[in-house]
Protein backbone atom coordinates (compact mmCIF):
# COMPACT_ATOMS: atom_id res chain seq x y z
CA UNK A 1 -129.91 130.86 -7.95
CA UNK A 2 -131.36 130.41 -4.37
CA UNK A 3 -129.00 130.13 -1.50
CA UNK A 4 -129.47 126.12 -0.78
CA UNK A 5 -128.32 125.33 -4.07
CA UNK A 6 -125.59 127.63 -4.47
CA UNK A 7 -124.41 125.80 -0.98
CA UNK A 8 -124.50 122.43 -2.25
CA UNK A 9 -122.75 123.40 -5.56
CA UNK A 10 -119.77 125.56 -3.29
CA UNK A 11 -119.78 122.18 -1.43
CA UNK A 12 -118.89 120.34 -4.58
CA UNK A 13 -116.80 122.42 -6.19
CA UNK A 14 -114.47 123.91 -3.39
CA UNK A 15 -112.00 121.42 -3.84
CA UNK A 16 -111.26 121.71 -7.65
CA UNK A 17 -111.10 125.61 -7.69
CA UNK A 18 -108.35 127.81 -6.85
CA UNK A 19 -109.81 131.10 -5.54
CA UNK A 20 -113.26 132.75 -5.56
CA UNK A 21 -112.94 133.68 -9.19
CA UNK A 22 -111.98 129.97 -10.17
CA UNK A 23 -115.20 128.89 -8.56
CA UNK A 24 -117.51 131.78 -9.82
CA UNK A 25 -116.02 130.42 -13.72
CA UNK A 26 -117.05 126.65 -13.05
CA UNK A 27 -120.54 127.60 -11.58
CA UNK A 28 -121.54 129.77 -14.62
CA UNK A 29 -122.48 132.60 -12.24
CA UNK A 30 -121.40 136.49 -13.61
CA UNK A 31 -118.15 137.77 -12.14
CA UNK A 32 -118.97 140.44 -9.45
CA UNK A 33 -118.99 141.81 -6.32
CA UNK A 34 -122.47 140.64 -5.29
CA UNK A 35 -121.34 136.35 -6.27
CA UNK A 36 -118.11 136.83 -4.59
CA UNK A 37 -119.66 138.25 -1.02
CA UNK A 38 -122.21 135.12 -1.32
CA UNK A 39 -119.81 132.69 -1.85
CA UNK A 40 -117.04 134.60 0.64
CA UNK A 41 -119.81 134.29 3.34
CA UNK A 42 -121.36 130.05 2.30
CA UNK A 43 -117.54 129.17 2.66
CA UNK A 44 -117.59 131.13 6.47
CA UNK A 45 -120.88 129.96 7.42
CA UNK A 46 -119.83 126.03 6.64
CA UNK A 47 -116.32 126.41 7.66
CA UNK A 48 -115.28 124.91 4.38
CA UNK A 49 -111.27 124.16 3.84
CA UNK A 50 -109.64 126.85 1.78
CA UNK A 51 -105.61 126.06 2.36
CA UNK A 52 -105.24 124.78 -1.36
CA UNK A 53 -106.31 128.39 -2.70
CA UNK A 54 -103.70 130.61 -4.75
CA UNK A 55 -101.66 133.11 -2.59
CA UNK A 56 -100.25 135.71 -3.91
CA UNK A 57 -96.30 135.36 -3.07
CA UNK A 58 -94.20 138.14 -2.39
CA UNK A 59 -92.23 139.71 -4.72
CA UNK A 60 -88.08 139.20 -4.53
CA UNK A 61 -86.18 142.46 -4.09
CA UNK A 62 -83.85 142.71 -6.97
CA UNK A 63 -81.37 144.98 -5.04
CA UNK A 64 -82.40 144.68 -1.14
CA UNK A 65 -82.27 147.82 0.92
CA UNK A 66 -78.95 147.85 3.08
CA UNK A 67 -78.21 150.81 6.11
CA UNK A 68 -74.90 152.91 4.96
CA UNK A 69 -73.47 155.60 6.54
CA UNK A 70 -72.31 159.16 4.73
CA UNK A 71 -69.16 160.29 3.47
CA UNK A 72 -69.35 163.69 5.11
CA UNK A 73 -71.80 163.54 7.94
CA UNK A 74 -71.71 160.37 9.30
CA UNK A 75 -75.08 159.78 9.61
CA UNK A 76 -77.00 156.60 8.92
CA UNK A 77 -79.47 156.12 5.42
CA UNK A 78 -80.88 153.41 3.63
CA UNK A 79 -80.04 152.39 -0.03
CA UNK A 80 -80.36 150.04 -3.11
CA UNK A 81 -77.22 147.76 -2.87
CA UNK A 82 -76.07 147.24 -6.45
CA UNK A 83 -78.24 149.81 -7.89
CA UNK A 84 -77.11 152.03 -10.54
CA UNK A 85 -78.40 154.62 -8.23
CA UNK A 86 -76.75 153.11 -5.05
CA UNK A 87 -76.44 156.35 -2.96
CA UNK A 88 -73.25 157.77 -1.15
CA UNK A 89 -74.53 160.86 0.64
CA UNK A 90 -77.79 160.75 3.04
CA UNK A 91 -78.47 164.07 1.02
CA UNK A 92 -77.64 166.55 -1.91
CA UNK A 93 -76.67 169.12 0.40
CA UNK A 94 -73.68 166.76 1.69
CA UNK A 95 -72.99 166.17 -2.56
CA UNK A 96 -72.92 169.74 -3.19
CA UNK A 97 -70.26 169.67 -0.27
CA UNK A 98 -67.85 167.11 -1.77
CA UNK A 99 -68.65 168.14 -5.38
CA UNK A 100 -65.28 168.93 -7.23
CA UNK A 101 -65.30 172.73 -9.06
CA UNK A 102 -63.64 173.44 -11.97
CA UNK A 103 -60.35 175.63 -12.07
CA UNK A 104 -62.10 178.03 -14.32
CA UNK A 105 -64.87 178.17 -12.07
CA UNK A 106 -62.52 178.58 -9.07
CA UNK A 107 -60.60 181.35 -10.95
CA UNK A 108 -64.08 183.16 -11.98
CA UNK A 109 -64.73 183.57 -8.31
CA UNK A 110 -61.96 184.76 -7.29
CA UNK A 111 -62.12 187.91 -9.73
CA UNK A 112 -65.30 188.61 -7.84
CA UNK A 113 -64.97 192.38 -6.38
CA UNK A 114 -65.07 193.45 -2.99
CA UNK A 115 -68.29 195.16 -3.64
CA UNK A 116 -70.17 192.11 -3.97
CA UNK A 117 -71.05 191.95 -0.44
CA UNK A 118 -73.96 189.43 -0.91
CA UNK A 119 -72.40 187.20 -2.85
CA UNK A 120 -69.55 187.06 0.66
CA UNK A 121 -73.01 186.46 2.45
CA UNK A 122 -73.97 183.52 0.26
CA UNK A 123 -70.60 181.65 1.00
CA UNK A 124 -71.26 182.38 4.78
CA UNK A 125 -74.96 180.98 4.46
CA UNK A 126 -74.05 177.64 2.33
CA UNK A 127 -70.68 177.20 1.88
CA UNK A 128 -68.17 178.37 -0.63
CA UNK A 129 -67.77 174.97 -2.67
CA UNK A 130 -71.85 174.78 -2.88
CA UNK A 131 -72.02 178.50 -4.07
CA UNK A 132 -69.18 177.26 -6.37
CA UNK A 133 -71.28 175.09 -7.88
CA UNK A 134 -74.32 176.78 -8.68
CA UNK A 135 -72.02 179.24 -10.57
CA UNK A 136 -70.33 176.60 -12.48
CA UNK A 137 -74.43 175.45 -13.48
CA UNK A 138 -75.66 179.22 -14.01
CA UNK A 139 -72.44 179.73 -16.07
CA UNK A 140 -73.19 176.13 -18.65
CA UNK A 141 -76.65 177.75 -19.09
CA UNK A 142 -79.17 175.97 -16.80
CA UNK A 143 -82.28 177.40 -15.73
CA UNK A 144 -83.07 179.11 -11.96
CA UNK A 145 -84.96 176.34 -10.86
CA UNK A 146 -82.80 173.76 -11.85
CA UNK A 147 -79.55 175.21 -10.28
CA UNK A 148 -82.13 175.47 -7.09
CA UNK A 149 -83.43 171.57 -7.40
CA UNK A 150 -79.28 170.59 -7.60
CA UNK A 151 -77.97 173.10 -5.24
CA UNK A 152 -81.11 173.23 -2.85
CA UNK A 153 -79.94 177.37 -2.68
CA UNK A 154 -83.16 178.97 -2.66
CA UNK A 155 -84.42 180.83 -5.66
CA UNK A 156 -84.18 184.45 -4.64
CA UNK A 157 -80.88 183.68 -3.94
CA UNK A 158 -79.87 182.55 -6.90
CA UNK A 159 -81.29 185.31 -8.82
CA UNK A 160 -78.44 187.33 -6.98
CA UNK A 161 -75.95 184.61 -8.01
CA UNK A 162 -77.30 185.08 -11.75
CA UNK A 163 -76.89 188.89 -11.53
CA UNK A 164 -73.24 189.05 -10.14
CA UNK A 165 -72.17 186.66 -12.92
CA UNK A 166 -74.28 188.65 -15.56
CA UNK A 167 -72.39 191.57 -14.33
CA UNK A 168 -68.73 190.22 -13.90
CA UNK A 169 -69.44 188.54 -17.77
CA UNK A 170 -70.11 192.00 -18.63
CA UNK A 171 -66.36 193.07 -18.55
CA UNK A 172 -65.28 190.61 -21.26
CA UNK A 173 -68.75 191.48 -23.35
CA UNK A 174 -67.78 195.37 -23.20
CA UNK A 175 -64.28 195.88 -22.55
CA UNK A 176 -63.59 197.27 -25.73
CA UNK A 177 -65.55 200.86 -24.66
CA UNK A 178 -63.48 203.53 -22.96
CA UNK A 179 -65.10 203.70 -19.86
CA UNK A 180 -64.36 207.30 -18.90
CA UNK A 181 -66.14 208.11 -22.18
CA UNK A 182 -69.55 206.49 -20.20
CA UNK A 183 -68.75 208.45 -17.22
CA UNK A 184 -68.92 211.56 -18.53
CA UNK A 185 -71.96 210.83 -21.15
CA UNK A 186 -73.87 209.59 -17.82
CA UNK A 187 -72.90 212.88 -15.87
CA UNK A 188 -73.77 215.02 -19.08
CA UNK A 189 -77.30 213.34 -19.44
CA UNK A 190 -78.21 211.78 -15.90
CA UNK A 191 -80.07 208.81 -17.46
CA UNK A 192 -78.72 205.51 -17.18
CA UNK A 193 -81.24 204.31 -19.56
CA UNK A 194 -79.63 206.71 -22.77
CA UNK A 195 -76.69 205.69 -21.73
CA UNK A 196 -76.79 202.60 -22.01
CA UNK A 197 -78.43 203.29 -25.26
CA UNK A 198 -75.56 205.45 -26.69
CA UNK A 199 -73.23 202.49 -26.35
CA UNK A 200 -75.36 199.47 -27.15
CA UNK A 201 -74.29 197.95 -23.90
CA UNK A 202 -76.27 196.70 -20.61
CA UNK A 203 -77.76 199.08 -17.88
CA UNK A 204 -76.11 197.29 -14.71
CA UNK A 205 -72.51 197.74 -16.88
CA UNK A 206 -73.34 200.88 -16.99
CA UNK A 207 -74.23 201.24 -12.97
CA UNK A 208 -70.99 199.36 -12.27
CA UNK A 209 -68.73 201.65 -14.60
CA UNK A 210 -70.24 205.20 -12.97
CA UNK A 211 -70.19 203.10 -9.42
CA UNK A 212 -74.16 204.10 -8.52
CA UNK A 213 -74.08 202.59 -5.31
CA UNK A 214 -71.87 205.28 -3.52
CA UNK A 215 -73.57 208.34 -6.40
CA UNK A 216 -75.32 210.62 -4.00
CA UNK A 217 -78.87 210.09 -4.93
CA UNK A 218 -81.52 213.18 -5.41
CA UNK A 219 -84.42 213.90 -3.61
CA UNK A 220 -87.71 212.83 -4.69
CA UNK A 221 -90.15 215.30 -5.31
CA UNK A 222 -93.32 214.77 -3.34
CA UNK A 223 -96.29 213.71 -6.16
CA UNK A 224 -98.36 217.10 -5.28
CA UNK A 225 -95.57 218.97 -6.59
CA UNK A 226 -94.93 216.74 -9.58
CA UNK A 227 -98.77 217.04 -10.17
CA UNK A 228 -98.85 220.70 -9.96
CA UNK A 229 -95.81 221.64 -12.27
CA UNK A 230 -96.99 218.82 -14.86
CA UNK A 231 -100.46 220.67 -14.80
CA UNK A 232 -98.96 224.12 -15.29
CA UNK A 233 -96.52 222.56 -18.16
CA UNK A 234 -100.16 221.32 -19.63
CA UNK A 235 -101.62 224.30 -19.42
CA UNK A 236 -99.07 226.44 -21.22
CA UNK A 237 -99.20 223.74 -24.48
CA UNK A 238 -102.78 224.63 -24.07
CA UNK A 239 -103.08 227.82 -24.22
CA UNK A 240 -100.51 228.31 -26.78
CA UNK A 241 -102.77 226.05 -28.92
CA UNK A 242 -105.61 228.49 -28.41
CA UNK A 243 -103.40 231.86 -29.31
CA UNK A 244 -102.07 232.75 -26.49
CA UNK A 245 -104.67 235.38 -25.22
CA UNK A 246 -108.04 236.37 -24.55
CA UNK A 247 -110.83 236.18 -27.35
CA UNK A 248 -112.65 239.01 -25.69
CA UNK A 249 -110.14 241.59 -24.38
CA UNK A 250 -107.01 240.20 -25.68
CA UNK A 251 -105.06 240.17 -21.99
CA UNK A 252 -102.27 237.41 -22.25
CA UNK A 253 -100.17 238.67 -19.14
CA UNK A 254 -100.44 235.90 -16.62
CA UNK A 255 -101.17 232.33 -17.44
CA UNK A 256 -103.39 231.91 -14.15
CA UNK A 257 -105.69 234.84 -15.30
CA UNK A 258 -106.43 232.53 -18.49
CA UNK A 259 -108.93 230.70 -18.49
CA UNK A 260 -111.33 227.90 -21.11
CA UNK A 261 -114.92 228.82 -21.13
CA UNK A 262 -117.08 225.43 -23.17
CA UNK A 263 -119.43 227.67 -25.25
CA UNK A 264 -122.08 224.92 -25.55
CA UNK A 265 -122.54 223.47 -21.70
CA UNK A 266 -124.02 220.46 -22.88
CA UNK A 267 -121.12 219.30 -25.09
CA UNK A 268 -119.05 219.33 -22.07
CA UNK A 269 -117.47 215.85 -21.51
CA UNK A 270 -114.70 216.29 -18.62
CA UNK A 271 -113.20 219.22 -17.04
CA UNK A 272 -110.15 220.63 -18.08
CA UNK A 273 -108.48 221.78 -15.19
CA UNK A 274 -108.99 218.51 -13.19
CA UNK A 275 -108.24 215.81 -15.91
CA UNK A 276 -105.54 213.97 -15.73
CA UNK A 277 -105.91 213.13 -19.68
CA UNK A 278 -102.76 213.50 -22.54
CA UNK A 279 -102.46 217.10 -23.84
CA UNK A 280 -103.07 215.29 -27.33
CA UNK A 281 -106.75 213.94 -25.61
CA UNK A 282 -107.03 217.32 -24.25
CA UNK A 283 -107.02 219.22 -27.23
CA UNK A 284 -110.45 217.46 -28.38
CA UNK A 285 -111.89 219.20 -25.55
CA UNK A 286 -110.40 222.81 -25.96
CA UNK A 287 -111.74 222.80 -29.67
CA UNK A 288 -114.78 222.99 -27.94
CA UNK A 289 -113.97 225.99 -25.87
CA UNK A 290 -113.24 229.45 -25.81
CA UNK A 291 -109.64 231.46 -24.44
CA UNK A 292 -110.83 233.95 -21.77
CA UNK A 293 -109.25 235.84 -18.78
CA UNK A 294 -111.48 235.42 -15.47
CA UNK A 295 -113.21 238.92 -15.73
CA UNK A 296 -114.30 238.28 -19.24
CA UNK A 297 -115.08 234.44 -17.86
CA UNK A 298 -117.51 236.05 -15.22
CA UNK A 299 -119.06 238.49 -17.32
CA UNK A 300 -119.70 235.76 -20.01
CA UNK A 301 -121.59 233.73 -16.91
CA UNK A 302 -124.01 236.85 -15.84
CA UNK A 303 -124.99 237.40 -19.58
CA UNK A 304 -126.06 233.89 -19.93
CA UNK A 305 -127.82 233.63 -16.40
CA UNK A 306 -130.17 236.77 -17.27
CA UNK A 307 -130.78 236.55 -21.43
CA UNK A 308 -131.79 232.98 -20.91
CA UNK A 309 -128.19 231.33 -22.10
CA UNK A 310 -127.14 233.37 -24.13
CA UNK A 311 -123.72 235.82 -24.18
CA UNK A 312 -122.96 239.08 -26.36
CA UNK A 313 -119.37 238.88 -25.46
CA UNK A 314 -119.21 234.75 -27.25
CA UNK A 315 -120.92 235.61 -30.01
CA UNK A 316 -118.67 238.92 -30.78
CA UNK A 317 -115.93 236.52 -30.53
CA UNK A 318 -117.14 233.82 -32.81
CA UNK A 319 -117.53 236.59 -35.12
């Protein structure tokens, strides 16, 4: 349709219509964005009056915002008046604060050792009745983050809330075991993990009975030693698998003297010595190789490099 008769039909029409939409319907013209911009810009260009159009009116507030101030701080929010939801505190934090605990809770707490330092430095960092609270959730059974979400304690910190309650629960769960007999099964053994074991019971009840904080605490062995003494522990398994002594001369005084010889280089896959492999994954290899002491080892070496590969001394003791 060209523009001068769309104008003259607008002109028309304007006056029964109720929006652009209306008046796009009673022309016949396809609803889109390219009719409404052409019709948008007839009615600017001719000024034409558009005061009986449909206006959207605003929508009533069921329950209209009202300014309240808070029970504990004083300070000044907004909030649905009537709503089920009508809020009393400007925020959880001042909830937590005038949240009622439970006696049991309250009595819980209060069992709480001495030794429980951090939990002392939680109270300190949000208050006693909050902490309070996020026990009385962890003990119902609710989840890390959703004591975090109610308590707004942060989550780290409530994974030390979780494990003091684990371990105070812990008493009731095992007090039926004689706790000097865990003592001395601990200092017998020296593994918390078999202890725990023994008696079916947790590892940090086990910690708390023998008091492993204040246990002095051995030295760590640097990892060169552990490598070298795990290597030497290797090497005896390995050379007991192989008999014990050399296939040539038969010497079998000093370990270090002994030493495996591959008698076909070209099956060689790793070397021995430097492989940090299972003894079980090492055997594969030794099968492949011959017990010798280092003079033997050397001699073997100077055969091969002047007949061309080949050693007297191997094949005597393949024999």
């Amino acid at each position: 349709m060209k523009k001068h008769e769309l104008k003259e039909l607008v002109k028309e029409k304007i006056k029964e219509a109720r929006g652009v939409t209306d008046l796009i319907k009673m022309l016949d013209l396809v609803s889109s964005g390219g009719n409404s911009k052409r019709i948008k810009k007839i009615i600017e260009e001719e000024k034409l009056d558009t005061t009986h159009f449909y206006k959207k009116t605003e929508k009533i507030r069921l329950y209209p915002l009202i300014d309240k101030n808070c029970i504990i701080c004083n300070s000044i929010f907004t909030t649905k008046l009537g709503h089920r939801r009508e809020q009393k505190y400007c925020s959880p934090t001042c909830s937590n604060k005038d949240r009622v605990v439970s006696k049991e809770t309250l009595a819980k707490l209060s069992l709480i050792t001495i030794k429980q330092h951090k939990f002392k430095e939680l109270e300190k960092k949000y208050g006693s009745n909050v902490v309070g609270v996020a026990f009385e959730l962890i003990s119902k059974g609710n989840r890390i983050k959703e004591v975090s979400e109610k308590t707004l304690i942060t989550i780290n910190d409530i994974k030390i809330l979780y494990r003091i309650y684990k371990s105070e629960s812990s008493d009731n769960m095992y007090g039926d075991i004689d706790k000097k007999l865990i003592k001395d099964f601990y200092f017998d053994c020296k593994s918390i993990k078999k202890t725990a074991k023994h008696f079916s019971c947790s590892r940090e009840y086990v910690k708390k009975v023998i008091d492993y904080e204040n246990l002095p605490k051995p030295k760590k062995v640097p990892n060169s030693e552990a490598v070298i003494s795990w290597r030497r522990r290797r090497k005896v398994e390995l050379v007991e698998y192989k008999g014990g002594e050399c296939k040539c001369c038969g010497y079998k005084k000093s370990l270090s003297v002994l030493q495996f010889h591959h008698i076909d280089p070209n099956e060689k896959d790793f070397n021995i010595g430097a492989s940090t492999l299972s003894v079980e994954k090492l055997k594969f290899g030794v099968d492949k190789c011959l017990l010798v002491c280092a003079n033997c080892h050397l001699e073997i070496h100077e055969e091969m490099r002047n007949n061309n590969g080949v050693s007297e001394k191997v094949n005597n003791a393949l024999k």
